[in-house]
Protein backbone atom coordinates (compact mmCIF):
# COMPACT_ATOMS: atom_id res chain seq x y z
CA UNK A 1 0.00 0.00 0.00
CA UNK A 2 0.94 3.82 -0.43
CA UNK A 3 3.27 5.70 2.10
CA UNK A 4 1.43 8.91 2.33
CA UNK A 5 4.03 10.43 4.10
CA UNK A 6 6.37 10.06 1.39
CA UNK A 7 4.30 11.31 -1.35
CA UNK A 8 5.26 15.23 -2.61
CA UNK A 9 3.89 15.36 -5.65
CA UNK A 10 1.81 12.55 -8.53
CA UNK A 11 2.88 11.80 -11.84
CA UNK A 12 -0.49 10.96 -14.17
CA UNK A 13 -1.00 9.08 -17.51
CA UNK A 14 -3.17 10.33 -20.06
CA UNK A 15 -4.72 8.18 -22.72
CA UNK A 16 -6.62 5.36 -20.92
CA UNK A 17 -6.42 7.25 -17.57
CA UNK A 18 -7.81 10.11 -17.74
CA UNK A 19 -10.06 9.23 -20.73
CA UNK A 20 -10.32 6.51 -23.51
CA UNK A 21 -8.31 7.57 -26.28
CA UNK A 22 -9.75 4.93 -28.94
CA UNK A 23 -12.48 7.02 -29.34
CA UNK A 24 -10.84 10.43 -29.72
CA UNK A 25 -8.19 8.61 -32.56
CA UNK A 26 -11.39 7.70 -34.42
CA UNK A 27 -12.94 11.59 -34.88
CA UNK A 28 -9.38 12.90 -35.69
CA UNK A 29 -9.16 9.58 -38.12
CA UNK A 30 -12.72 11.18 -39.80
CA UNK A 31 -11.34 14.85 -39.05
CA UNK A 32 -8.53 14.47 -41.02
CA UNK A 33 -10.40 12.18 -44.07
CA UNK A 34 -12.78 15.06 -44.55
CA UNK A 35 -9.78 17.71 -44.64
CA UNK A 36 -8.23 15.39 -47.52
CA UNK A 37 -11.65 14.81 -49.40
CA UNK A 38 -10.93 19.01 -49.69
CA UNK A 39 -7.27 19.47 -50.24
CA UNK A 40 -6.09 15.84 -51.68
CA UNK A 41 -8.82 13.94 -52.91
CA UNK A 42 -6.68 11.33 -54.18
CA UNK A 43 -5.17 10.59 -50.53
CA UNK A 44 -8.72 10.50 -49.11
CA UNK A 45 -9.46 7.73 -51.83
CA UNK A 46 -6.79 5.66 -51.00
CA UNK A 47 -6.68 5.97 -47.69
CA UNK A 48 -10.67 5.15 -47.76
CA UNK A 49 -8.96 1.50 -48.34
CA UNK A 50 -8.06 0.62 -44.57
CA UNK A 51 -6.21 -2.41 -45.57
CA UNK A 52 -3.42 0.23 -47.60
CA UNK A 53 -4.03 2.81 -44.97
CA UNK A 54 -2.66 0.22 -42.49
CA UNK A 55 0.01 -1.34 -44.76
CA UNK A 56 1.69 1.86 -45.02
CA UNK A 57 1.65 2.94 -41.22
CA UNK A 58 3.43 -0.55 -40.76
CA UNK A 59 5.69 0.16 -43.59
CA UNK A 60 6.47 3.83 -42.36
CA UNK A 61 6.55 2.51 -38.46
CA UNK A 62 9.26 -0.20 -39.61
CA UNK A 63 11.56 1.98 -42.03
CA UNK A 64 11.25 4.39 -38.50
CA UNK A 65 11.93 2.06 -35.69
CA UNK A 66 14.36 4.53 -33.93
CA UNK A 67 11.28 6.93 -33.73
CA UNK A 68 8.88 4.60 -31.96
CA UNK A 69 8.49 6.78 -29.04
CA UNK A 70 7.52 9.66 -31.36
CA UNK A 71 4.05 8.99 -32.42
CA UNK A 72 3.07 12.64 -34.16
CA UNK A 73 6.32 12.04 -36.46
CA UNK A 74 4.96 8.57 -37.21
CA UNK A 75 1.54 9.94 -38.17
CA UNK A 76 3.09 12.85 -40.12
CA UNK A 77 4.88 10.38 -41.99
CA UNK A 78 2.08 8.51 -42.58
CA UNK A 79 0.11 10.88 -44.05
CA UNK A 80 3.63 12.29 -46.10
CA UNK A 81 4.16 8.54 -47.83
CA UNK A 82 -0.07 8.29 -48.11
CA UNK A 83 0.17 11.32 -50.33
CA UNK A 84 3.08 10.74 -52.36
CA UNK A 85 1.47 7.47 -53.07
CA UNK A 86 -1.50 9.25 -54.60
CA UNK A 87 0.70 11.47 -56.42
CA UNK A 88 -0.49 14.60 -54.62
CA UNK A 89 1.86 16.61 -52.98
CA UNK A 90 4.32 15.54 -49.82
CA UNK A 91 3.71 19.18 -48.61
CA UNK A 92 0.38 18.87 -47.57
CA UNK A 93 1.44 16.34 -44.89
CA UNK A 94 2.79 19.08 -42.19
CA UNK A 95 -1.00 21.03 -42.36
CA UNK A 96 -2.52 17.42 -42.58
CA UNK A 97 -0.93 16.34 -39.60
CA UNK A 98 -2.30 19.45 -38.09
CA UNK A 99 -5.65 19.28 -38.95
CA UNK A 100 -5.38 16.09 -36.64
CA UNK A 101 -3.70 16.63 -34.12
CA UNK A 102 -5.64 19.54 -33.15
CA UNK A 103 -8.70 17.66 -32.81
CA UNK A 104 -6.53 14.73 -31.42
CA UNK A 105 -6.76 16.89 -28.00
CA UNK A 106 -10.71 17.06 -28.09
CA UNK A 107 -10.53 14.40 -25.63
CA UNK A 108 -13.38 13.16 -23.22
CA UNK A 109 -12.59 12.63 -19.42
CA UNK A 110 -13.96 9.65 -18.13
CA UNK A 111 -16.60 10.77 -15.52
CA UNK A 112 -15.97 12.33 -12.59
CA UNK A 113 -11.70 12.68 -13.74
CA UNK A 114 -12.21 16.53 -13.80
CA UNK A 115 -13.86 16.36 -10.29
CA UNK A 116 -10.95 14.56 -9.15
CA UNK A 117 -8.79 16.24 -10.61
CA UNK A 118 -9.58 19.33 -9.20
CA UNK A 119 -9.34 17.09 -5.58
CA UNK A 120 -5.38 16.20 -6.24
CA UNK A 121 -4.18 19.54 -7.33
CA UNK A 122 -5.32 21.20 -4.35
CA UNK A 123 -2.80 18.89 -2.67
CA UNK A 124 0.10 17.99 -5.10
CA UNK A 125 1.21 19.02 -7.70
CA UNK A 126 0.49 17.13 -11.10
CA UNK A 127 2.55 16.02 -14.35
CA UNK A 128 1.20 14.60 -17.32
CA UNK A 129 3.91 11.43 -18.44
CA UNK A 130 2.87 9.89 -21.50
CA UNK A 131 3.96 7.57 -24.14
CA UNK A 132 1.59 9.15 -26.18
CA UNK A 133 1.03 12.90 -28.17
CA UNK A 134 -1.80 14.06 -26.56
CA UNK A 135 -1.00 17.80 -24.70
CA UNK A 136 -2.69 17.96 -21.74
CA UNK A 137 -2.64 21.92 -21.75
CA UNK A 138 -4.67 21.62 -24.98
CA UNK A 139 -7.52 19.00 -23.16
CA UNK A 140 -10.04 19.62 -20.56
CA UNK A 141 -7.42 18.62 -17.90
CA UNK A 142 -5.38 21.08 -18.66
CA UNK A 143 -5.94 23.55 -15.88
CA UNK A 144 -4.87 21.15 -13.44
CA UNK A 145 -1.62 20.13 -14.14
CA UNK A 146 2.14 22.08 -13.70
CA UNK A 147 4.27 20.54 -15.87
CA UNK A 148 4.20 17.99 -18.78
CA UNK A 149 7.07 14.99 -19.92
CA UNK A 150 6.29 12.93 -23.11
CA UNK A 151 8.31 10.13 -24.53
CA UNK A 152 7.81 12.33 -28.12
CA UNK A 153 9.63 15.17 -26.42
CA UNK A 154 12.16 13.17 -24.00
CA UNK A 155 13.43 10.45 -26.57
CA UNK A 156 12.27 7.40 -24.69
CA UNK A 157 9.32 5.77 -23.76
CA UNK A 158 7.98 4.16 -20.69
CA UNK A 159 8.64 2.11 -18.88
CA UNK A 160 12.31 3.62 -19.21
CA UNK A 161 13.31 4.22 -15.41
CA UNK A 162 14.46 7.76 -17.16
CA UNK A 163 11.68 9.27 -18.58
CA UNK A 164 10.27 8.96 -15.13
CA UNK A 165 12.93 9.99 -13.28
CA UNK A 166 12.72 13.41 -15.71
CA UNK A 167 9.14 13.77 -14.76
CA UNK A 168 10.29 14.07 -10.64
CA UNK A 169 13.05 16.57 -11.95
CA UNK A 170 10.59 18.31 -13.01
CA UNK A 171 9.16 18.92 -9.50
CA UNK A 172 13.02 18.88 -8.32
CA UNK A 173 11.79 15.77 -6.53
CA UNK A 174 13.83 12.11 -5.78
CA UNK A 175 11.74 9.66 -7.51
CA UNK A 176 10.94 8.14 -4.42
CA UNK A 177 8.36 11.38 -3.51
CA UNK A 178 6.37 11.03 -6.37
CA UNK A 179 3.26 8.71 -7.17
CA UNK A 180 2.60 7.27 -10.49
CA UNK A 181 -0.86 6.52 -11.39
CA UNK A 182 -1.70 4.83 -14.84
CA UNK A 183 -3.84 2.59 -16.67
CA UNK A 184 -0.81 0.12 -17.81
CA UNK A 185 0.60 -2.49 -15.98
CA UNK A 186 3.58 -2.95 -17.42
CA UNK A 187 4.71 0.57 -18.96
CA UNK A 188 3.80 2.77 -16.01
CA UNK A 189 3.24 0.70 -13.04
CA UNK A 190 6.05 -1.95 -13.34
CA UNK A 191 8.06 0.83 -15.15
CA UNK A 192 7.35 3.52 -11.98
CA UNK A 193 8.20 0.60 -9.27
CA UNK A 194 11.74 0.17 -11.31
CA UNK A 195 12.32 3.58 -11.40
CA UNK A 196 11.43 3.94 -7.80
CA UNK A 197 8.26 5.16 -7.42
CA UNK A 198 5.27 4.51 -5.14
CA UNK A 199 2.30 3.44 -8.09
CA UNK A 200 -1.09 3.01 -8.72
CA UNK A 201 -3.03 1.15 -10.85
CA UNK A 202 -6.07 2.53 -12.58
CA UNK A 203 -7.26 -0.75 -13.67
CA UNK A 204 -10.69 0.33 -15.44
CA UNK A 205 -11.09 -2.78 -17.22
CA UNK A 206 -10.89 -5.33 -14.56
CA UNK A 207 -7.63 -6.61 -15.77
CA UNK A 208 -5.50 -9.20 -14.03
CA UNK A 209 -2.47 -8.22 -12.66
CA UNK A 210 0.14 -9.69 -14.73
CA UNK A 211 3.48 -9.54 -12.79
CA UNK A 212 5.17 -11.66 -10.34
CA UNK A 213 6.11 -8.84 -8.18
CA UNK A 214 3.21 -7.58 -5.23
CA UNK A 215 0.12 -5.57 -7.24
CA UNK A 216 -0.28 -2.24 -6.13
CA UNK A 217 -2.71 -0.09 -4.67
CA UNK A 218 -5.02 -0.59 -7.52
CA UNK A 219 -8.26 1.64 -8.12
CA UNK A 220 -11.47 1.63 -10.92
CA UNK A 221 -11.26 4.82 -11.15
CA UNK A 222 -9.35 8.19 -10.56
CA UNK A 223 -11.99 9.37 -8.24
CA UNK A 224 -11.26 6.24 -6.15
CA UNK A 225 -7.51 7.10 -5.75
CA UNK A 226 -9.03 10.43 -4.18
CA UNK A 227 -10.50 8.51 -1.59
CA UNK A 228 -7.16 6.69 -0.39
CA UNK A 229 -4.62 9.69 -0.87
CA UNK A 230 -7.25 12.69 0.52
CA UNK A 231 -9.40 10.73 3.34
């Protein structure tokens, strides 16, 4: 169980945590498609095709491998090599990409995560530490956080002990002061125990826990994390 004595400050993941992030993918997806149907018809045709419009994110992910942990270069790309492929031009991509990833931050908190929220940054201090390329300045959670560390950003990924050990630099905090809560089992709870944090599972799905080492406090929601760290 937590050491609330020990705990300065809390670490949060996004996607998955603090809302679904399936769902927000698909409206950019349909965003995006209608900007193309506009500006490069052709793309929007073959991209219409989601077998192609998957074989060339796998082809672009593979020829990229050293920028896994950078997904808005890897969707940039994608849409680069999607145009050039419908002989339309490469130059689009950079506004393309932008036309998504704006509405890749319309995000959807789960219920009650504002509320919450609201309940943790009156005590700690919050920073967003995700693998993915959501900004959490440009989402509803916004307001409540200090700082932000992405793996797109930082150069790794979790569960790399030093992307979270940036994040407590951040707050000019030993690792050991701050509390990671996330939706992943391996990349941010396993990866915040090896880095040395206290963790916290935000298991929404019922999961089992799949490691060998103790499971962790471990909540259904963020509002349920409230209850144990502010009683």
């Amino acid at each position: 169980m937590l050491n609330l004595s020990k705990i300065q400050a809390i670490t949060l993941d996004l996607d998955d945590t603090l809302w679904p992030v399936w769902p927000t993918i698909a409206r950019a997806e349909v965003v995006l498609h209608d900007w193309l149907e506009v500006h490069a018809p052709q793309t929007a045709q073959l991209c219409s095709d989601a077998e192609v419009k998957k074989r060339i994110r796998t082809e672009v992910n593979q020829r990229h491998a050293d920028k896994a942990h950078d997904l808005s270069f890897l969707r940039r790309e994608s849409i680069r090599e999607s145009l050039i492929r419908a002989g339309e031009s490469a130059y689009l991509a950079d506004e393309a990409f932008e036309v998504f990833f704006a509405e890749r931050q319309n995000v959807t908190l789960y219920d009650g995560v504002e509320q919450a929220l609201e309940r943790l940054a009156a005590r700690y201090p919050l920073v967003g530490l995700s693998n993915g390329n959501a900004d959490v300045f440009r989402t509803a959670a916004g307001p409540y956080f200090k700082a932000s560390v992405s793996a797109r950003l930082f150069g790794v990924a979790k569960p790399d002990p030093r992307i979270f050990h940036a994040a407590a630099a951040q707050l000019s905090l030993a690792a050991e002061a701050v509390l990671h809560v996330g939706d992943d089992a391996t990349t941010d709870v396993l990866g915040a125990m090896n880095a040395g944090m206290q963790t916290a599972w935000v298991n929404t799905q019922g999961h089992d826990w799949p490691h060998e080492v103790a499971q962790p406090l471990t909540v259904s929601h963020l509002a349920e994390l409230c209850d144990h760290l502010l009683a």
